[in-house]
Protein backbone atom coordinates (compact mmCIF):
# COMPACT_ATOMS: atom_id res chain seq x y z
CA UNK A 1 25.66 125.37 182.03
CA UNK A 2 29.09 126.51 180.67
CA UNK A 3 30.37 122.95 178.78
CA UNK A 4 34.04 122.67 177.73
CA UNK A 5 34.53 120.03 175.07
CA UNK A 6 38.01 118.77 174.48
CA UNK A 7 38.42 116.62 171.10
CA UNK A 8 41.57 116.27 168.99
CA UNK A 9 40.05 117.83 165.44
CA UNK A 10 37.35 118.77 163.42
CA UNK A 11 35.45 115.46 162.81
CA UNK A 12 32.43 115.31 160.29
CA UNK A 13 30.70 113.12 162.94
CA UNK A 14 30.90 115.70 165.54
CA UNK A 15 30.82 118.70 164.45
CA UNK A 16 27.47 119.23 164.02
CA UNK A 17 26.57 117.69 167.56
CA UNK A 18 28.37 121.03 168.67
CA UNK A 19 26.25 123.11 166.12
CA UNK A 20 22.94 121.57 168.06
CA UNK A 21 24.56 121.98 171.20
CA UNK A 22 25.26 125.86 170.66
CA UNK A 23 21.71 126.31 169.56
CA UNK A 24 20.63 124.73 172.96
CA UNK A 25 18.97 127.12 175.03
CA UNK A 26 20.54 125.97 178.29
CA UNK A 27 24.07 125.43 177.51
CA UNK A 28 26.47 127.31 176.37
CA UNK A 29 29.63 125.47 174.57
CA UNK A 30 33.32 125.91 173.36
CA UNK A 31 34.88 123.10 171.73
CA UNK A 32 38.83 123.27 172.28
CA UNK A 33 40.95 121.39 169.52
CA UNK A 34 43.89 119.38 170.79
CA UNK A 35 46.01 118.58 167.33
CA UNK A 36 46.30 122.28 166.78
CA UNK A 37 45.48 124.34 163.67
CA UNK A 38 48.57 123.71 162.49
CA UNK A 39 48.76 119.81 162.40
CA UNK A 40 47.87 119.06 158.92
CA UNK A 41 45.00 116.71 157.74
CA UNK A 42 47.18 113.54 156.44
CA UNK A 43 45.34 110.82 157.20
CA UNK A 44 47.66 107.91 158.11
CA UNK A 45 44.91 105.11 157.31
CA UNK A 46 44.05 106.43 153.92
CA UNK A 47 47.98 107.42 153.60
CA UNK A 48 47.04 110.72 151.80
CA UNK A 49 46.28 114.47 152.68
CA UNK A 50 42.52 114.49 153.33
CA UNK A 51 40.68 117.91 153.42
CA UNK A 52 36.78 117.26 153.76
CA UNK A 53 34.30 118.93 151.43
CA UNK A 54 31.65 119.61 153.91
CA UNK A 55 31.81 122.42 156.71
CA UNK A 56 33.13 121.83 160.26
CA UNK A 57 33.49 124.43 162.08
CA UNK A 58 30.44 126.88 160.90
CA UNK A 59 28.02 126.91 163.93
CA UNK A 60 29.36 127.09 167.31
CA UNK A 61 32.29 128.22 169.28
CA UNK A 62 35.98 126.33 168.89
CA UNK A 63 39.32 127.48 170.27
CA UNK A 64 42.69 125.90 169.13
CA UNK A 65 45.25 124.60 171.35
CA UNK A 66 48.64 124.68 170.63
CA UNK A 67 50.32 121.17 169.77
CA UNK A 68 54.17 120.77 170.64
CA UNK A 69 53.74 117.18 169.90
CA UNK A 70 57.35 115.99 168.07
CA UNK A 71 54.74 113.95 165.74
CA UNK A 72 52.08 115.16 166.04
CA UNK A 73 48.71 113.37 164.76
CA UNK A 74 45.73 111.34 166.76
CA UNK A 75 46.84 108.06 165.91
CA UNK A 76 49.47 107.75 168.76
CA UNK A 77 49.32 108.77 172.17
CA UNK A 78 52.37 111.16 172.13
CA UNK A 79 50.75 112.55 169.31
CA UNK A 80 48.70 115.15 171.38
CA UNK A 81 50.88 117.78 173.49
CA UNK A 82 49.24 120.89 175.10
CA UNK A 83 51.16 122.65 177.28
CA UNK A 84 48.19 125.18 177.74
CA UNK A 85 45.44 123.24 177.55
CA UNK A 86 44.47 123.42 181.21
CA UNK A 87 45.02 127.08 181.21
CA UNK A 88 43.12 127.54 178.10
CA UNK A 89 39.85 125.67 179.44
CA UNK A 90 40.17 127.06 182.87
CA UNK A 91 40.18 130.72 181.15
CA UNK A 92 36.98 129.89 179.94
CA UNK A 93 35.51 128.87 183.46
CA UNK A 94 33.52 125.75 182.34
CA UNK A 95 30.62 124.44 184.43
CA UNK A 96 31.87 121.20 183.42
CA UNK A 97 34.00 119.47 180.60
CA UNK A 98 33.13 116.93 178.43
CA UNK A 99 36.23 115.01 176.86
CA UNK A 100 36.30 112.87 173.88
CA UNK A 101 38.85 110.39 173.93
CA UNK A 102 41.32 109.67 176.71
CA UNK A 103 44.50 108.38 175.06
CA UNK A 104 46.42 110.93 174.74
CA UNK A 105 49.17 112.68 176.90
CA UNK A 106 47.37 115.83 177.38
CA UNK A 107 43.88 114.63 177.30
CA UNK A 108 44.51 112.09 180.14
CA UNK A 109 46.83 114.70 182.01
CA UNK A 110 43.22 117.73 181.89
CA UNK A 111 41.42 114.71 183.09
CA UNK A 112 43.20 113.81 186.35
CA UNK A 113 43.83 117.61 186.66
CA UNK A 114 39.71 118.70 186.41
CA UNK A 115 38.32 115.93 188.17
CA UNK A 116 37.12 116.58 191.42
CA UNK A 117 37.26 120.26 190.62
CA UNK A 118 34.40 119.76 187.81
CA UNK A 119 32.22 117.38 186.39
CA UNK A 120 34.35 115.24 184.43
CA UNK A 121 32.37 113.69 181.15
CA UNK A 122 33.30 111.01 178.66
CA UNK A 123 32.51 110.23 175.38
CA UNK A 124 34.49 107.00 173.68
CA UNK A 125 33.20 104.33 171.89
CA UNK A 126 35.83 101.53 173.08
CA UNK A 127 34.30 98.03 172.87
CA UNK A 128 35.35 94.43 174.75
CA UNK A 129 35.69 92.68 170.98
CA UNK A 130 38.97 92.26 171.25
CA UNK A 131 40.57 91.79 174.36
CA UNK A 132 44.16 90.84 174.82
CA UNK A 133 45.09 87.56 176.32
CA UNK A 134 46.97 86.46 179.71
CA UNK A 135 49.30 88.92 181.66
CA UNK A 136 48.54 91.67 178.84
CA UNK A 137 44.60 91.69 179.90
CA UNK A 138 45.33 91.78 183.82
CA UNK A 139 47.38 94.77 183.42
CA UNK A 140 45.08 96.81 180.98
CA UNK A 141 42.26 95.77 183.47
CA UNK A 142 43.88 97.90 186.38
CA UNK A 143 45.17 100.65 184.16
CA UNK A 144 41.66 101.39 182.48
CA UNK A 145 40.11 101.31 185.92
CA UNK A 146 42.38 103.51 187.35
CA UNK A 147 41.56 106.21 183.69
CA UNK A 148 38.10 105.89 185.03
CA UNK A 149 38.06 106.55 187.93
CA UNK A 150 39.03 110.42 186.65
CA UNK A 151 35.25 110.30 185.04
CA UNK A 152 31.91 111.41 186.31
CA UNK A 153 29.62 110.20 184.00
CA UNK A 154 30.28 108.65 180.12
CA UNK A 155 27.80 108.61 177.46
CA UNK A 156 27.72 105.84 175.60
CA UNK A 157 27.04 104.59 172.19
CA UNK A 158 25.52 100.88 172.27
CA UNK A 159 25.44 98.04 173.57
CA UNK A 160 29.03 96.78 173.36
CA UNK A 161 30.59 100.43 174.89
CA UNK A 162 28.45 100.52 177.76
CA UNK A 163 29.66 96.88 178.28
CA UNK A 164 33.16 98.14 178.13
CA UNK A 165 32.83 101.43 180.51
CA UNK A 166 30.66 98.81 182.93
CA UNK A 167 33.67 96.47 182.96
CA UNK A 168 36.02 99.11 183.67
CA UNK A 169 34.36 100.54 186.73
CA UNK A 170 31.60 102.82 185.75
CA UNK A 171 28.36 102.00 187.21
CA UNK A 172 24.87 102.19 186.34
CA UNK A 173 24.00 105.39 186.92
CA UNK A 174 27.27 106.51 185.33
CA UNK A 175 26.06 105.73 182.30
CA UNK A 176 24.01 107.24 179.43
CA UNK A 177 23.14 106.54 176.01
CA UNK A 178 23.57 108.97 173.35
CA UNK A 179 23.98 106.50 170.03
CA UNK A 180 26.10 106.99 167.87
CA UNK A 181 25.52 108.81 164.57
CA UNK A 182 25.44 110.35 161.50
CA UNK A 183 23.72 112.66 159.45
CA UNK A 184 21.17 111.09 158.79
CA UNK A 185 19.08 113.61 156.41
CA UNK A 186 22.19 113.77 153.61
CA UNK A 187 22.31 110.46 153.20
CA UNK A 188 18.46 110.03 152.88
CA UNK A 189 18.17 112.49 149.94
CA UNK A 190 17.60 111.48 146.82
CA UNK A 191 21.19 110.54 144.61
CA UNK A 192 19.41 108.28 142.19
CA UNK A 193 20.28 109.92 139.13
CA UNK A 194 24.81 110.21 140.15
CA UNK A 195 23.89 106.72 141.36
CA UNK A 196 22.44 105.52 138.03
CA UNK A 197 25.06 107.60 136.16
CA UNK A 198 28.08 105.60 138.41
CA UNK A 199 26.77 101.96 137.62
CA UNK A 200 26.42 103.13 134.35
CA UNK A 201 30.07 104.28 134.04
CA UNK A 202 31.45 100.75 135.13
CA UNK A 203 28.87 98.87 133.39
CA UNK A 204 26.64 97.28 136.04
CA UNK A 205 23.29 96.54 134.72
CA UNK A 206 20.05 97.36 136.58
CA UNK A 207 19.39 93.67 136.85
CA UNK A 208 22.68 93.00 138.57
CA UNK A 209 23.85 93.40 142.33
CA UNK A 210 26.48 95.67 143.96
CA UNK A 211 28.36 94.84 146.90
CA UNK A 212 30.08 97.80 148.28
CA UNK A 213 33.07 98.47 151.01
CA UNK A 214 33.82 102.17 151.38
CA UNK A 215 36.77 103.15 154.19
CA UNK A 216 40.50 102.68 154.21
CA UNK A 217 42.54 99.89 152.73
CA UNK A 218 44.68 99.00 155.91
CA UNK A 219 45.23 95.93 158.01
CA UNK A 220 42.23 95.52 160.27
CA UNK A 221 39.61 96.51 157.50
CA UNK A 222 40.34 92.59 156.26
CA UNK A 223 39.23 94.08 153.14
CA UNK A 224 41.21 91.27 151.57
CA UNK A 225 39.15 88.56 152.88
CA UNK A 226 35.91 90.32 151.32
CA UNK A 227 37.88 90.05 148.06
CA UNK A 228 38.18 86.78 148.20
CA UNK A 229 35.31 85.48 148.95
CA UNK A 230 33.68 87.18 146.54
CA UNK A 231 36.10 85.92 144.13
CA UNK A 232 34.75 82.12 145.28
CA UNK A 233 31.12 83.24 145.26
CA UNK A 234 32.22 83.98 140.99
CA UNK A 235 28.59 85.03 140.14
CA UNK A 236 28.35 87.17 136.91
CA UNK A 237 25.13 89.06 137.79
CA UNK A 238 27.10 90.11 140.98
CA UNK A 239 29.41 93.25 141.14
CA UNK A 240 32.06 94.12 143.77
CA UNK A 241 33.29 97.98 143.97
CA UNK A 242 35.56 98.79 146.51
CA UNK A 243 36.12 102.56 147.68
CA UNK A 244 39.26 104.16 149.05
CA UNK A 245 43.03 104.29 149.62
CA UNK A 246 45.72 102.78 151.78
CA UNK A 247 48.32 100.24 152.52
CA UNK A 248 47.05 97.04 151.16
CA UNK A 249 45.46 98.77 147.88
CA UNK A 250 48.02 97.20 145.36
CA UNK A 251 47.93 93.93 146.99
CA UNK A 252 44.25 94.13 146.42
CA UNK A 253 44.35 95.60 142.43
CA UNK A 254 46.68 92.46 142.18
CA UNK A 255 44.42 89.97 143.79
CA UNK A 256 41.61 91.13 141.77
CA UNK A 257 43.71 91.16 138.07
CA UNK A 258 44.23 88.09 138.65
CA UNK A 259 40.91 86.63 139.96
CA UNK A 260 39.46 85.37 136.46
CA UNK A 261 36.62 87.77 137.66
CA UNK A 262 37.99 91.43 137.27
CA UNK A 263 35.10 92.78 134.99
CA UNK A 264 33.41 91.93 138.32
CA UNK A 265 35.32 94.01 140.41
CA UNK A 266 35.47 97.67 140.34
CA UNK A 267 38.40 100.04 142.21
CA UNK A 268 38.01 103.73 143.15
CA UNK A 269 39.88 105.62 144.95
CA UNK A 270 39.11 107.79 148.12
CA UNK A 271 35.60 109.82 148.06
CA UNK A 272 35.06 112.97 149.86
CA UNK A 273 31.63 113.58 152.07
CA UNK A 274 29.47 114.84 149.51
CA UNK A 275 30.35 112.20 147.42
CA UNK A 276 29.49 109.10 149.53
CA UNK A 277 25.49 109.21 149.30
CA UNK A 278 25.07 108.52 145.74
CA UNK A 279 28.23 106.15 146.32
CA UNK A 280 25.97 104.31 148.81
CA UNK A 281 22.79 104.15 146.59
CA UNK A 282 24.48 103.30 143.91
CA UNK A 283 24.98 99.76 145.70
CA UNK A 284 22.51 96.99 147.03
CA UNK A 285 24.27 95.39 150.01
CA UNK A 286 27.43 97.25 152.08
CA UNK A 287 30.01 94.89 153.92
CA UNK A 288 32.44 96.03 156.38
CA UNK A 289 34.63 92.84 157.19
CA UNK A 290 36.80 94.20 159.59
CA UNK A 291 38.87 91.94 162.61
CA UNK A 292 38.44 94.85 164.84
CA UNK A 293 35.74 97.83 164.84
CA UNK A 294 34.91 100.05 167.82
CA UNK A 295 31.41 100.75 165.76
CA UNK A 296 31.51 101.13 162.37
CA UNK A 297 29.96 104.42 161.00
CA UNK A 298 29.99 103.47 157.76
CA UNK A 299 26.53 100.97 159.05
CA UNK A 300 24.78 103.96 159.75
CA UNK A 301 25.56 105.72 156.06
CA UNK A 302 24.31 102.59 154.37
CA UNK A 303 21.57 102.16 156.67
CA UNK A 304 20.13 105.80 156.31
CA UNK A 305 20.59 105.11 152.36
CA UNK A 306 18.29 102.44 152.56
CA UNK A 307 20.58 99.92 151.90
CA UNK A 308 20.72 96.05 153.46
CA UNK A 309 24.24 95.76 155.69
CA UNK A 310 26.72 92.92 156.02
CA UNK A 311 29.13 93.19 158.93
CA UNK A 312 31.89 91.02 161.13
CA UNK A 313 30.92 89.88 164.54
CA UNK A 314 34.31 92.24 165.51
CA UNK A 315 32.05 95.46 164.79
CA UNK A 316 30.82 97.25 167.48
CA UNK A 317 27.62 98.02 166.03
CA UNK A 318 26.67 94.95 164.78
CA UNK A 319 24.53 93.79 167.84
CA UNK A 320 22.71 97.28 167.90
CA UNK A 321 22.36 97.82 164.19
CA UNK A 322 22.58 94.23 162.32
CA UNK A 323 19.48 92.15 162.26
CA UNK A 324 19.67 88.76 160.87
CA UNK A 325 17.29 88.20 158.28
CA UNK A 326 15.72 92.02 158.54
CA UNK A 327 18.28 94.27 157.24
CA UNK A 328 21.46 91.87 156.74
CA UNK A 329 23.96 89.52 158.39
CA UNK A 330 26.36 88.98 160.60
CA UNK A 331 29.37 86.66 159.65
CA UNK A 332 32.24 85.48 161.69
CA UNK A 333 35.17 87.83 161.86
CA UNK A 334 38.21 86.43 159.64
CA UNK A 335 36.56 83.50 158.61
CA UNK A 336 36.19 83.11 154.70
CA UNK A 337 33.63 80.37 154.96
CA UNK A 338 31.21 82.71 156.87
CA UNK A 339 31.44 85.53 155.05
CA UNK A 340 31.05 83.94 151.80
CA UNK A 341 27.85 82.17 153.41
CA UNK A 342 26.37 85.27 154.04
CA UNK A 343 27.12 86.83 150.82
CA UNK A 344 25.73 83.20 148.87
CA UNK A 345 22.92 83.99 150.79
CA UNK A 346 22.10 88.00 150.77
CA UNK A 347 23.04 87.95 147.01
CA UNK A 348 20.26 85.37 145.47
CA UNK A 349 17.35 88.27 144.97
CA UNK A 350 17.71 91.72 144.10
CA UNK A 351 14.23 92.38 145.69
CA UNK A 352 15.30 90.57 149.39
CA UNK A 353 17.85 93.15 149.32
CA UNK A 354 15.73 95.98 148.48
CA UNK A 355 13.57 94.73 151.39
CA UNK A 356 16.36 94.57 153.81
CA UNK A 357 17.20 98.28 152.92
CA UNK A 358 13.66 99.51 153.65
CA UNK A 359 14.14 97.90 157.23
CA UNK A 360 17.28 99.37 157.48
CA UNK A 361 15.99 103.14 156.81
CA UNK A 362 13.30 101.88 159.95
CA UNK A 363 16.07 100.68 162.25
CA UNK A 364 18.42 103.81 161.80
CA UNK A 365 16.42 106.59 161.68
CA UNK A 366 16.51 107.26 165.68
CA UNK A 367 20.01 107.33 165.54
CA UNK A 368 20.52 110.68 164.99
CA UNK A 369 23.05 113.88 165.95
CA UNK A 370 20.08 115.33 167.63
CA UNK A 371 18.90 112.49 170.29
CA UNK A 372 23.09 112.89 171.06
CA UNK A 373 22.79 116.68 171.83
CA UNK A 374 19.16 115.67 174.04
CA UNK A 375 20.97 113.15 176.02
CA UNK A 376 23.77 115.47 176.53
CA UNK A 377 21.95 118.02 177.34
CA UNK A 378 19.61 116.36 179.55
CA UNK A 379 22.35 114.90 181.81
CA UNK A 380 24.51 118.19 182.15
CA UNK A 381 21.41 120.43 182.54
CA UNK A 382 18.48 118.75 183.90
CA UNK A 383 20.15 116.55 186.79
CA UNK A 384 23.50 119.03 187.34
CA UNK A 385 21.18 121.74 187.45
């Protein structure tokens, strides 16, 4: 089975899916890059130039595809122009194509052009969390069943994506779960010492408690609501250190100066890959407090670090990866009052938390980059023959 994938960039989540792929016996992959070679790596969430420190493209076969996008980037639809794409792929003479991501001009214009001359796969992790209201949700109801109907088969990710695709016209046996993931083995080795050394450097005592977020300081993180209800919980044996860049970081530095609290509240700014497991186990509860979440990698890090999670009911994970009382909570997304109940609550004992992390090493440890490559192998191979 000759698979074409079509994805925008290198992405540290996917790249080594590929790698397994390539290694795969019965398939035989090239990955074709949308945003071109030439597109740059700003990142327009963290609002700085991000080059990551761990490999992505060592391991399997990747072509680039020339971008003539007047802006280009993945964060807009007009973003993604390939004039050659189609001619690129069908050069290759794929057995079928499997496309991440739909929402963008050239990636929806391959799709309506392949289907019915290929198998047509999907891979998205879209959720029904937050729907729009009225005229707005009729009309993105017939446009998103119309997208679909240019796809074969998705695989999924959880519970709340194959919701979504199921909504949108894709039935039963359209559907197959590959979870999502992350590498689960470099965040499970041991960073104790760089973890010890990091509380150390901002003066966090073993008795005490970190709460960490990690990710981009933009809009829909609600990273500012976090802030402040830590502020209210104002415990001194608790410690807040938030990770990362972006548009609401001074707002936050401000917020926190002036808290009363601010030896309680630690700042850093962006961390690379091989940075972010001792990051992780330096801390004893993660929160991601987002209004809106498709999933939420940044569960599954903390998870396969062992560490107890705190999420909004807005990520997409949460259903799949959140367990009340076993690893962590779930708190009401943009409501103060909820998430500083849950952090009153996950914050009384050191050793509950500890706990919650060893259940959380249980609960992720089948999520993994190589149960993706089975599933996607299995569907393409076993039933396409």
């Amino acid at each position: 089975m000759r698979l074409a994938i079509i994805t925008t960039h290198p992405i540290q989540y996917y790249a080594p899916v590929f790698k397994l792929l390539h290694e795969r016996k019965n398939i035989d992959i090239k990955v074709f890059y949308t945003r071109g070679q030439d597109a740059g790596t700003h990142d327009h969430g963290f609002g700085k130039t991000i080059d990551w420190d761990i490999p992505l493209l060592d391991g399997y076969p990747y072509e680039w595809v020339q971008n003539t996008a007047a802006e280009p980037g993945s964060h807009h639809y007009k973003g993604i122009v390939n004039p050659d794409l189609i001619k690129q792929v069908l050069g290759w003479q794929p057995g079928a194509i499997l496309f991440f991501g739909w929402a963008y001009q050239s990636h929806l214009k391959a799709m309506r052009y392949f289907k019915g001359r290929v198998p047509v796969y999907f891979r998205g992790d879209s959720t029904l969390l937050n729907e729009p209201k009225a005229l707005k949700k009729i009309l993105k109801y017939i446009f998103l069943r119309w997208v679909y109907k240019h796809v074969d088969h998705a695989f999924y990710v959880g519970t709340n994506n194959k919701a979504y695709f199921s909504k949108y016209g894709l039935k039963e046996e359209q559907l197959t779960f590959a979870p999502h993931a992350i590498d689960n083995s470099r965040f499970e080795s041991d960073h104790s010492h760089e973890a010890h050394e990091l509380r150390l450097s901002l003066n966090i005592k073993a008795d005490d408690i970190l709460v960490l977020y990690a990710g981009k300081f933009e809009v829909v993180k609600n990273v500012e609501l976090l802030l402040s209800a830590f502020i209210r919980l104002n415990n001194d044996n608790v410690h807040l250190m938030l990770v990362g860049n972006g548009i609401k970081e001074q707002l936050l530095k401000d917020e926190a100066k002036n808290s009363g609290i601010a030896g309680n509240i630690h700042f850093l700014d962006f961390k690379n890959q091989s940075a972010m497991p001792a990051l992780y186990q330096c801390a004893d509860l993660f929160c991601l407090p987002s209004l809106s979440e498709s999933w939420g990698l940044a569960i599954n890090e903390a998870m396969a670090c062992g560490k107890a999670v705190l999420a909004s009911d807005k990520v997409g994970c949460a259903i799949d990866l959140v367990k009340k009382g076993s690893n962590g909570d779930i708190f009401e997304s943009g409501d103060e009052d909820s998430l500083m109940n849950s952090l009153d609550q996950l914050t009384r004992t050191k050793t509950g938390l500890a706990e919650m992390g060893k259940n959380s090493a249980l609960i992720i440890k089948d999520w993994s980059f190589v149960n993706i490559a089975e599933a996607i192998e299995n569907k393409l191979v076993y039933t396409t023959g």
